[in-house]
Protein backbone atom coordinates (compact mmCIF):
# COMPACT_ATOMS: atom_id res chain seq x y z
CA UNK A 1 54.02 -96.44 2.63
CA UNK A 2 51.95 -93.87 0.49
CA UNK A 3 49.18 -93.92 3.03
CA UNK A 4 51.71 -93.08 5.78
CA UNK A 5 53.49 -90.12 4.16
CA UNK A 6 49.94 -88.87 3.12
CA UNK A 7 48.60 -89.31 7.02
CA UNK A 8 52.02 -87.43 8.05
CA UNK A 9 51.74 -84.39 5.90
CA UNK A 10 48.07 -84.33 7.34
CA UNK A 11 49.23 -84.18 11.03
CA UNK A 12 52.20 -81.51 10.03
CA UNK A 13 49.66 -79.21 8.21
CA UNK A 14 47.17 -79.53 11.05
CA UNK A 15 50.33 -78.81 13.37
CA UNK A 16 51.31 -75.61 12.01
CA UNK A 17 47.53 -74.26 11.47
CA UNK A 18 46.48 -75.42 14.71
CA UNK A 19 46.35 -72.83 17.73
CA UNK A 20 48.62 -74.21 20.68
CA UNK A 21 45.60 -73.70 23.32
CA UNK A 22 41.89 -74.19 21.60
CA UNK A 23 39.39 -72.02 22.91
CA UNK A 24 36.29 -73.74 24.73
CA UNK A 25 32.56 -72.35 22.71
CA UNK A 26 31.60 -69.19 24.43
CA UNK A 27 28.16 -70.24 25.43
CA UNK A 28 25.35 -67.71 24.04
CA UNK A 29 23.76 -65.96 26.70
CA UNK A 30 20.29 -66.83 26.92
CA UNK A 31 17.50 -63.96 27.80
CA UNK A 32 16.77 -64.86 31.27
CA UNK A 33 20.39 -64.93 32.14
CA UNK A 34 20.46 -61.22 30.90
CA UNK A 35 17.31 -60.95 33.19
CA UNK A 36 19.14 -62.13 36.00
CA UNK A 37 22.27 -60.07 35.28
CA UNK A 38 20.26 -57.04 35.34
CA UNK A 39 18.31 -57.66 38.49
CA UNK A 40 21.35 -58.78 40.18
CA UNK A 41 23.12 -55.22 39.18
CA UNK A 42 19.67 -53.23 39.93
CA UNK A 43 19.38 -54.85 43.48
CA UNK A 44 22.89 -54.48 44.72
CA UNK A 45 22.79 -50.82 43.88
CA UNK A 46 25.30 -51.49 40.71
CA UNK A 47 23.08 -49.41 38.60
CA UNK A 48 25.85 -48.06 35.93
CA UNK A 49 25.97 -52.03 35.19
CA UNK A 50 22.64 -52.67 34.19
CA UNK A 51 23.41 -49.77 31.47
CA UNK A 52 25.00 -52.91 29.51
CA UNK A 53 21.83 -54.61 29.65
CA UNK A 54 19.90 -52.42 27.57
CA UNK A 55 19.30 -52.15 23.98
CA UNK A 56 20.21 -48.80 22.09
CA UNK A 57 16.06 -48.11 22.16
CA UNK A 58 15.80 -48.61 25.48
CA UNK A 59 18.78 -46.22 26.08
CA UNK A 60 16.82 -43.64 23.99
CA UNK A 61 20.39 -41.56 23.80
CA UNK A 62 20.88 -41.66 27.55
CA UNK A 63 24.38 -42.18 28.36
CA UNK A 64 25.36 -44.37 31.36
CA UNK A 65 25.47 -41.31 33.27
CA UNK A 66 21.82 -39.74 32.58
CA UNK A 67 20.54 -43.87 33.40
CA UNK A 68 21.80 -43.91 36.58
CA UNK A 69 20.51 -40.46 37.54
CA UNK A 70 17.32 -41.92 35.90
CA UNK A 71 17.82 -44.89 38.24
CA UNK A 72 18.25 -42.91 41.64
CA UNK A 73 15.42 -40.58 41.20
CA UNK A 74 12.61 -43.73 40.59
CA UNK A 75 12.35 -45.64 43.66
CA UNK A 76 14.64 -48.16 43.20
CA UNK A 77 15.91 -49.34 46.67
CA UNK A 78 19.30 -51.39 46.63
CA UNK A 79 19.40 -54.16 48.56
CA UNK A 80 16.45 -54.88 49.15
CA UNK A 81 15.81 -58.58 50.99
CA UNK A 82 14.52 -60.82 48.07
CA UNK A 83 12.01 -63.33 49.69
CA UNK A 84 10.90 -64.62 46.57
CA UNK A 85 12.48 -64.57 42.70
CA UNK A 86 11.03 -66.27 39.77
CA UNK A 87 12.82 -65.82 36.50
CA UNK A 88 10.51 -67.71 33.85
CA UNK A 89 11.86 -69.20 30.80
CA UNK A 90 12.11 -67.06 27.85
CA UNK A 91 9.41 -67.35 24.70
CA UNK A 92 12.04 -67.10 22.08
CA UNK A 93 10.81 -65.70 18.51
CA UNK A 94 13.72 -65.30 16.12
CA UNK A 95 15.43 -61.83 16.94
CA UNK A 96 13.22 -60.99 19.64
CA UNK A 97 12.38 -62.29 23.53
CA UNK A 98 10.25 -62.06 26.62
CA UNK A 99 11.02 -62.89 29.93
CA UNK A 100 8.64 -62.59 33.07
CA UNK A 101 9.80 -62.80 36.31
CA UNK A 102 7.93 -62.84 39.81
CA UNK A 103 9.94 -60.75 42.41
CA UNK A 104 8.70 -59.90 46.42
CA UNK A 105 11.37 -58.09 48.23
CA UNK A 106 11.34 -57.09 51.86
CA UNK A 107 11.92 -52.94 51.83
CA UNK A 108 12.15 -50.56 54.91
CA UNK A 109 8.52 -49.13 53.34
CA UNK A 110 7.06 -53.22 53.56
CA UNK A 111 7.22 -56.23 51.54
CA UNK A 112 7.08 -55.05 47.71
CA UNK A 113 5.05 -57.52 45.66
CA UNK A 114 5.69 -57.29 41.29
CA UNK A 115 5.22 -59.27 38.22
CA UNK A 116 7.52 -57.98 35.56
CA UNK A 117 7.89 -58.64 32.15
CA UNK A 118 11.15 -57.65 30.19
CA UNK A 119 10.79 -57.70 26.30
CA UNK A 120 14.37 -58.36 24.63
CA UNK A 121 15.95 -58.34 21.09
CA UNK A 122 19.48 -59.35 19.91
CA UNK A 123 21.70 -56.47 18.95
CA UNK A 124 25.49 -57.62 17.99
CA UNK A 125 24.94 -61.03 18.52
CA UNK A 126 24.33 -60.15 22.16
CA UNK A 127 20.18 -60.41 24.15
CA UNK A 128 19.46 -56.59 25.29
CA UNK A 129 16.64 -55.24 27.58
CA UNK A 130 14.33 -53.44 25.12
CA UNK A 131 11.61 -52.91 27.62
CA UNK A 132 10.38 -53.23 30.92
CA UNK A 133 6.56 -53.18 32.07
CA UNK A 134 6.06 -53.52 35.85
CA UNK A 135 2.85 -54.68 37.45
CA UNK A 136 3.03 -54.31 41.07
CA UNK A 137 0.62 -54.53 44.01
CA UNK A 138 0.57 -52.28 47.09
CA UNK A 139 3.39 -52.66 49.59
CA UNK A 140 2.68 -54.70 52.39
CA UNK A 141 2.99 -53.23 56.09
C-alpha cells in the first residue's frame, strides 16, 4: 500500500513538471553539413545566405550587405552545372575543423575544376566557416 501511494505521488509530480509535447534532440550540425549548406547557397546564387555560414573572423566587420557585394564582384557564377561534388569528412580537433571538398562544375567559360579546403571553428555552439583556400586548375574548353 506504501509502495503504491509512493509510485503515485511519483507519476503526479512527473505529471505536473512534465512538458505536454517533449521536444526530439536537435541534432548538432556537423562541419561538412555547414560545407554543404554554404555551397548549396553559393551555387544557387543565395549569396546573403552563406553570410550565416561564416565566423565573425571571416566576416572581418563586413555586414551581409558588403559580403554579397564581395560575392558578385569575384567570379562566382550561380548555377553553375555541378558534374562532380565531393564533400570529405571533417578532421575534428576540439573547437576547431577542416573540411575538403572536390567540386567540377560545368560554366558558360568551360568545365571549372577545384579542390577546396574550408577551415571551421565553433562559435555559440554553432560550426562557422573561418576560412576558405581554393586550389583550382585552368578551366576546361
Amino acid at each position: 500500500m506504501i509502495l503504491r501511494a509512493g509510485v503515485a505521488v511519483f507519476l503526479s509530480l512527473m505529471a505536473v513538471s512534465t512538458p505536454a509535447a517533449v521536444e526530439p534532440p536537435v541534432r548538432p550540425e556537423v562541419p561538412s553539413t555547414v560545407v554543404r549548406a554554404y555551397l548549396s547557397a553559393l551555387l544557387d546564387g543565395n549569396y546573403a545566405d552563406t553570410y550565416d555560414y561564416l565566423s565573425s573572423r571571416q566576416r572581418n566587420g563586413m555586414s551581409r550587405r558588403d559580403w554579397v557585394d564581395h560575392l558578385r564582384r569575384r567570379d562566382i557564377k550561380p548555377r553553375s552545372e555541378v558534374l562532380f561534388l565531393r564533400v570529405d569528412p571533417a578532421i575534428v580537433r576540439g573547437e576547431e575543423a577542416t573540411v575538403v571538398i572536390s567540386l567540377h562544375l560545368k560554366t558558360s567559360e568551360g568545365k571549372k575544376v577545384s579542390r577546396e579546403t574550408y577551415d571551421l571553428v565553433r562559435e555559440e555552439g554553432q560550426w562557422r566557416i573561418d576560412g576558405i583556400k581554393v586550389f583550382g586548375v585552368p578551366a576546361e574548353q
